[in-house]
PDB file of N, CA and C in Angstrom:
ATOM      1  N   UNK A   1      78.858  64.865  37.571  1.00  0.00           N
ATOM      2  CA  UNK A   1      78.454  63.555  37.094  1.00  0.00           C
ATOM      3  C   UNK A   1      77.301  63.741  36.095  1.00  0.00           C
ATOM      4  N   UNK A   2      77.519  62.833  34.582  1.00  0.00           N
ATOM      5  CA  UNK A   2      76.168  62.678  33.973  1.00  0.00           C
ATOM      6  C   UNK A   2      75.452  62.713  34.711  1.00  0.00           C
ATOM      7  N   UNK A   3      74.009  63.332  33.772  1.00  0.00           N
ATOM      8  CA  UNK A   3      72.524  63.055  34.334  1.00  0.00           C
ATOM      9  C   UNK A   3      72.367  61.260  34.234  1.00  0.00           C
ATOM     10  N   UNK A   4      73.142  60.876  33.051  1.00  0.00           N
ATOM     11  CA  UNK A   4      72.542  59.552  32.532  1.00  0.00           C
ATOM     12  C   UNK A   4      73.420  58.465  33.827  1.00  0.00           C
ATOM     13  N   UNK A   5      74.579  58.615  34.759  1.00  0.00           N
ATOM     14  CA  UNK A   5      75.080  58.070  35.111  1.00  0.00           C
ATOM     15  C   UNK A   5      74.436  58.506  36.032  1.00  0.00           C
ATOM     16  N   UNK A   6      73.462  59.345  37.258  1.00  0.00           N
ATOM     17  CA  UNK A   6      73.296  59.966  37.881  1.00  0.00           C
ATOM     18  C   UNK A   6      72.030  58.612  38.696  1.00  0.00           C
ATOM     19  N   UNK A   7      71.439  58.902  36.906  1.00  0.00           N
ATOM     20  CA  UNK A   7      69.699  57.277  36.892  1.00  0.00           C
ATOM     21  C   UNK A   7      70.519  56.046  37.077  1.00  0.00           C
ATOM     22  N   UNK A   8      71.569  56.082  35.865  1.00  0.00           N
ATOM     23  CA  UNK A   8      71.644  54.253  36.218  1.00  0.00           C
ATOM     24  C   UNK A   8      72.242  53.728  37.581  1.00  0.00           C
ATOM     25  N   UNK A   9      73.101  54.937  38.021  1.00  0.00           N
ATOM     26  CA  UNK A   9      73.514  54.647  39.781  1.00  0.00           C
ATOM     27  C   UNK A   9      72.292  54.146  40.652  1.00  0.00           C
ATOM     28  N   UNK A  10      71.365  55.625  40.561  1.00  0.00           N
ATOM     29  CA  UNK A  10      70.613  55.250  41.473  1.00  0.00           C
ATOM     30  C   UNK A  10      69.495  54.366  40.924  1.00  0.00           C
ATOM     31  N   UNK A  11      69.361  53.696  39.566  1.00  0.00           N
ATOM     32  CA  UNK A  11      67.961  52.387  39.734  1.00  0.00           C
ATOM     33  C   UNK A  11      69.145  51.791  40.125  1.00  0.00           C
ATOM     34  N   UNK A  12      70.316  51.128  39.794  1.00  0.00           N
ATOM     35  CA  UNK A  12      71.085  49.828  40.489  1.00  0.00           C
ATOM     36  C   UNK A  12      70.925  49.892  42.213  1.00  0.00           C
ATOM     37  N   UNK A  13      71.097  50.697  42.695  1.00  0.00           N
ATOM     38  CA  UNK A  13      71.126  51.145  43.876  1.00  0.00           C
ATOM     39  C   UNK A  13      69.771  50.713  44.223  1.00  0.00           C
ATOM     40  N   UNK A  14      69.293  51.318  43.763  1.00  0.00           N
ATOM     41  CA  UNK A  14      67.696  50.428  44.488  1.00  0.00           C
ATOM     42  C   UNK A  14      67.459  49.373  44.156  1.00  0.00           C
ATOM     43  N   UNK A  15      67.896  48.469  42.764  1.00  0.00           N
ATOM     44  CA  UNK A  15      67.572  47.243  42.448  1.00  0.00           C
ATOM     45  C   UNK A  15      68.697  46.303  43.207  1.00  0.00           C
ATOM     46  N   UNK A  16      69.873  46.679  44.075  1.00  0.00           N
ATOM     47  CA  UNK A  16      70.581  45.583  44.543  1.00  0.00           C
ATOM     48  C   UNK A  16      70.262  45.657  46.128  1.00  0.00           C
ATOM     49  N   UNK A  17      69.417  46.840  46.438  1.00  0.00           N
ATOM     50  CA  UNK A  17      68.978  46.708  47.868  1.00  0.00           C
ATOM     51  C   UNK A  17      67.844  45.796  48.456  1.00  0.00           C
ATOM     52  N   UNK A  18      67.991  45.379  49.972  1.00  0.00           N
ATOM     53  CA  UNK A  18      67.456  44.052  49.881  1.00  0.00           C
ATOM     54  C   UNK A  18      65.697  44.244  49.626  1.00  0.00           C
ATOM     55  N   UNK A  19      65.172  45.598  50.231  1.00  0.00           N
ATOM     56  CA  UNK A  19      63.750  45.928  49.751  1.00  0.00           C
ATOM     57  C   UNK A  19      63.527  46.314  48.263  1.00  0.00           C
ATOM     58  N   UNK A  20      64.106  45.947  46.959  1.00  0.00           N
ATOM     59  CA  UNK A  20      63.794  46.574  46.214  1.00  0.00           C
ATOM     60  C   UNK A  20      62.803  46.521  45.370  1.00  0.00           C
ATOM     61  N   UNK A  21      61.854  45.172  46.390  1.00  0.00           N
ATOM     62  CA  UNK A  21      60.768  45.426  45.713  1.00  0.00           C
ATOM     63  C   UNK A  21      59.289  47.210  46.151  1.00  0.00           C
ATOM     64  N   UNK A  22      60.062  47.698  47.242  1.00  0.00           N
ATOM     65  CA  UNK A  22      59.382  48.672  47.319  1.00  0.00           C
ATOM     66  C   UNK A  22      59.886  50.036  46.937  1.00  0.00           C
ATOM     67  N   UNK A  23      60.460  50.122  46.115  1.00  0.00           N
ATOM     68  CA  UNK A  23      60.841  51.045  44.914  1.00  0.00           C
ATOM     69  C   UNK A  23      59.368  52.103  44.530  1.00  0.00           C
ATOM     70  N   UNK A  24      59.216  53.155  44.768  1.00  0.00           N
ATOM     71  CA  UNK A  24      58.022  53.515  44.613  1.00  0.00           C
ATOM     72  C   UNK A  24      57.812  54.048  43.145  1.00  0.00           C
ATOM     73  N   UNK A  25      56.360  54.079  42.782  1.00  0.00           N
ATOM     74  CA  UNK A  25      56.435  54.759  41.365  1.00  0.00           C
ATOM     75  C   UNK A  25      57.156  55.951  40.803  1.00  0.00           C
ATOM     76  N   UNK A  26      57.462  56.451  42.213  1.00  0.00           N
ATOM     77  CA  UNK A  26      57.655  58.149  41.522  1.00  0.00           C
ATOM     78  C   UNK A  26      59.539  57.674  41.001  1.00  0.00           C
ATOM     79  N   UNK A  27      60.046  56.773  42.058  1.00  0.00           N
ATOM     80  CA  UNK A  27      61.191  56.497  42.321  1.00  0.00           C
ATOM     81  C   UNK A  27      61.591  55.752  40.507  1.00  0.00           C
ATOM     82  N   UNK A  28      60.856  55.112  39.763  1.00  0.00           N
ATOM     83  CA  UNK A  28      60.774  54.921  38.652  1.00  0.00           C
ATOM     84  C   UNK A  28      60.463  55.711  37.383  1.00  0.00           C
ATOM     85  N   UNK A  29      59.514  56.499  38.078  1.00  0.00           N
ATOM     86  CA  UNK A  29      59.801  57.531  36.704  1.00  0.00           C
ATOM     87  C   UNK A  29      60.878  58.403  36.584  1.00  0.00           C
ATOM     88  N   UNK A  30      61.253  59.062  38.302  1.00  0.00           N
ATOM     89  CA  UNK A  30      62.147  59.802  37.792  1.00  0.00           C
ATOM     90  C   UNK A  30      63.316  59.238  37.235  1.00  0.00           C
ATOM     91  N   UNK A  31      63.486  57.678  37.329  1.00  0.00           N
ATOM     92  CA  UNK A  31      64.730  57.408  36.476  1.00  0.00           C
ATOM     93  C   UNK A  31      64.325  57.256  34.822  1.00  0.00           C
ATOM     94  N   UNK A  32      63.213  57.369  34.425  1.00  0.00           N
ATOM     95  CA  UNK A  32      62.810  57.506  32.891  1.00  0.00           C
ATOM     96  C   UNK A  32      62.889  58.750  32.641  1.00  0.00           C
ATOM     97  N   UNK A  33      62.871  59.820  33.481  1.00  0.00           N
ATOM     98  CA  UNK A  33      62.748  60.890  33.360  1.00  0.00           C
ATOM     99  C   UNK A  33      64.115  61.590  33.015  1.00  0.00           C
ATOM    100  N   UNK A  34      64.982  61.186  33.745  1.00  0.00           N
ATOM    101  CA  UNK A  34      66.580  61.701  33.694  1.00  0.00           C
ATOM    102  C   UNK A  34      66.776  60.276  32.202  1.00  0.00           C
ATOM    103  N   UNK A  35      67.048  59.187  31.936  1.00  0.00           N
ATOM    104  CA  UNK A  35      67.443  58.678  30.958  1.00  0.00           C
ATOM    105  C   UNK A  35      66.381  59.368  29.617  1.00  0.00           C
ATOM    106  N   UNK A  36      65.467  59.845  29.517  1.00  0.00           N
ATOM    107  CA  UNK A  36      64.881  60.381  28.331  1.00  0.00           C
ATOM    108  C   UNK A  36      65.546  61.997  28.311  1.00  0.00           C
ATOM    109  N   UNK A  37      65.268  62.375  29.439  1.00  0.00           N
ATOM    110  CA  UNK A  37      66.103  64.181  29.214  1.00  0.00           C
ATOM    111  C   UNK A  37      67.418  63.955  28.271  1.00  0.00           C
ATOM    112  N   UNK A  38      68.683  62.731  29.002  1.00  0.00           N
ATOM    113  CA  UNK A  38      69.710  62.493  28.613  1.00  0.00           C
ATOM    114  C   UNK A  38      69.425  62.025  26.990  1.00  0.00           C
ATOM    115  N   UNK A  39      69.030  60.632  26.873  1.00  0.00           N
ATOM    116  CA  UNK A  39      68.496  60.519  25.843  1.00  0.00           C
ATOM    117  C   UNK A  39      68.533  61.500  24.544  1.00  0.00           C
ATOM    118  N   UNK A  40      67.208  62.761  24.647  1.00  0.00           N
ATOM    119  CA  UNK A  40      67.302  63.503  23.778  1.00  0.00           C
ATOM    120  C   UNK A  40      68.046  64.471  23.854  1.00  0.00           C
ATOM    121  N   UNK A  41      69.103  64.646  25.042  1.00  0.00           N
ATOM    122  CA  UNK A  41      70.262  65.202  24.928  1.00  0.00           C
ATOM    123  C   UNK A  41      71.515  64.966  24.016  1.00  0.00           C
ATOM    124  N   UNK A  42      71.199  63.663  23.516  1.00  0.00           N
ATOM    125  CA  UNK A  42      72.540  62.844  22.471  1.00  0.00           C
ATOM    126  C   UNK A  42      71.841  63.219  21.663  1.00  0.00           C
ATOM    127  N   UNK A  43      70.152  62.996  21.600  1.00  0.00           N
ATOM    128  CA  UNK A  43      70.214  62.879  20.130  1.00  0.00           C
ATOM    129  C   UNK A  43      69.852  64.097  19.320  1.00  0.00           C
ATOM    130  N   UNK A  44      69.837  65.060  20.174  1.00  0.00           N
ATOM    131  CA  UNK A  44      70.056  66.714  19.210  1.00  0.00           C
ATOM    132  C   UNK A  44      71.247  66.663  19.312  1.00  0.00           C
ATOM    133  N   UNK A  45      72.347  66.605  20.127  1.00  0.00           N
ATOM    134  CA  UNK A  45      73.606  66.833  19.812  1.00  0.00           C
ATOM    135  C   UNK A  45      74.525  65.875  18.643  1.00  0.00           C
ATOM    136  N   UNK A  46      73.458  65.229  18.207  1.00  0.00           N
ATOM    137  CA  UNK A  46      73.853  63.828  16.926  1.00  0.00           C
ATOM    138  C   UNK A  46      73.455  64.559  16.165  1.00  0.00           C
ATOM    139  N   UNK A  47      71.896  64.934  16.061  1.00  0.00           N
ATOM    140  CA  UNK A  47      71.350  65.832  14.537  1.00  0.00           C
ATOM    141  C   UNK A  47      72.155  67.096  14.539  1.00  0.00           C
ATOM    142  N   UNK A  48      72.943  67.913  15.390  1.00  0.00           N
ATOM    143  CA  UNK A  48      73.407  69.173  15.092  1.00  0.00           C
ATOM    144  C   UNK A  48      74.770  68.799  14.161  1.00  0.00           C
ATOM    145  N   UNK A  49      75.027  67.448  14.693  1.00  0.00           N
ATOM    146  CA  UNK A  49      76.749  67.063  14.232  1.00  0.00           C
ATOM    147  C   UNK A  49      76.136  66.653  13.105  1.00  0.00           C
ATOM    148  N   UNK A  50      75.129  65.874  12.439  1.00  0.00           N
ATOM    149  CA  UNK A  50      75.084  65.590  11.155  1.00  0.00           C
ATOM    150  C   UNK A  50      74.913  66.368  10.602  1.00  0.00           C
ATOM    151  N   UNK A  51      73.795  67.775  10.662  1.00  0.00           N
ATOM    152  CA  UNK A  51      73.674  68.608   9.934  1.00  0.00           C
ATOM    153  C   UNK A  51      74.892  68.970   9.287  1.00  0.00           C
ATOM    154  N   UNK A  52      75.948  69.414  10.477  1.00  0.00           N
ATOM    155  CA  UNK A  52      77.057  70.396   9.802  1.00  0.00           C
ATOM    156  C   UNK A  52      77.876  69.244   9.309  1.00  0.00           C
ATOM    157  N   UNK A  53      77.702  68.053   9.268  1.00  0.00           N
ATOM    158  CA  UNK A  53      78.568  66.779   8.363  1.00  0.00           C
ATOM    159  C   UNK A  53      78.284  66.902   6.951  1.00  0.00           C
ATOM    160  N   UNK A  54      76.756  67.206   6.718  1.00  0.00           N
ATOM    161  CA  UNK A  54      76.036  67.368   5.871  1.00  0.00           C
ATOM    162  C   UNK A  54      76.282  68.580   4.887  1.00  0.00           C
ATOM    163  N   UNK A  55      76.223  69.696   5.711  1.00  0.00           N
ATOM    164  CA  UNK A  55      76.807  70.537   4.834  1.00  0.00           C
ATOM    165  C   UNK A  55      78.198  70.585   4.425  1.00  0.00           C
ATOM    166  N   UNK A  56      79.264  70.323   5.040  1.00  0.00           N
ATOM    167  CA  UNK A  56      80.126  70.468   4.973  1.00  0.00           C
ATOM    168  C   UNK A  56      80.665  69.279   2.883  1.00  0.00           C
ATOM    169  N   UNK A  57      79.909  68.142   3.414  1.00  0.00           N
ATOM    170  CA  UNK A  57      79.667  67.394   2.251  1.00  0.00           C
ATOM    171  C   UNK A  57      79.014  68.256   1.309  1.00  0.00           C
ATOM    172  N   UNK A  58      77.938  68.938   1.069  1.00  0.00           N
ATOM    173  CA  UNK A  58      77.158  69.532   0.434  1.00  0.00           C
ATOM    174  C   UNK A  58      78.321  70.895  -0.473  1.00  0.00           C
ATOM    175  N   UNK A  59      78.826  71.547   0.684  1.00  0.00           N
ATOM    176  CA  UNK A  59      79.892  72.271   0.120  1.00  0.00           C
ATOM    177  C   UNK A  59      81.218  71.709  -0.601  1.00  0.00           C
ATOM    178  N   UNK A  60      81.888  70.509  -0.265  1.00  0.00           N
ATOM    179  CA  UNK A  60      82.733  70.045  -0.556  1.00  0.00           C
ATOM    180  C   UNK A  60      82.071  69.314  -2.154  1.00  0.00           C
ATOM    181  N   UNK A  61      81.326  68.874  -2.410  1.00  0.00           N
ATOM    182  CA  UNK A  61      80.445  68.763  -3.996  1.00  0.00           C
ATOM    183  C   UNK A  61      80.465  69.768  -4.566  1.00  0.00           C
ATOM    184  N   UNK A  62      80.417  70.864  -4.079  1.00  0.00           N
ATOM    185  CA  UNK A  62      79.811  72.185  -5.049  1.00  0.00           C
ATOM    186  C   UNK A  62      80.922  72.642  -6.144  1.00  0.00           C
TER     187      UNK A  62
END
């Protein structure tokens, strides 16, 4: 399973349980923690795909 599906399971999971107002801090970061890892997991794997989009354009001009 995604990391990113891994957070949004478990904040829903705590936000539809009937205590969820005692959700503890740590219990919140680590879901910022896994959606930012994931996060900049797309978005180097976006800049690696543009780069070589980029060149590939760059060569196809030449």
């Amino acid at each position: 399973m995604p990391m990113i599906e891994f957070a949004f399971k478990h904040k829903l999971i705590k936000l539809q349980s009937d205590n969820y107002l005692d959700c503890s801090f740590f219990d919140n970061i680590s879901f910022i923690y896994y959606l930012m890892v994931e996060l900049s997991y797309l978005f180097g794997q976006f800049c690696i795909f543009a780069d070589r989009s980029y060149e590939k354009s760059v060569i196809y001009w030449k």
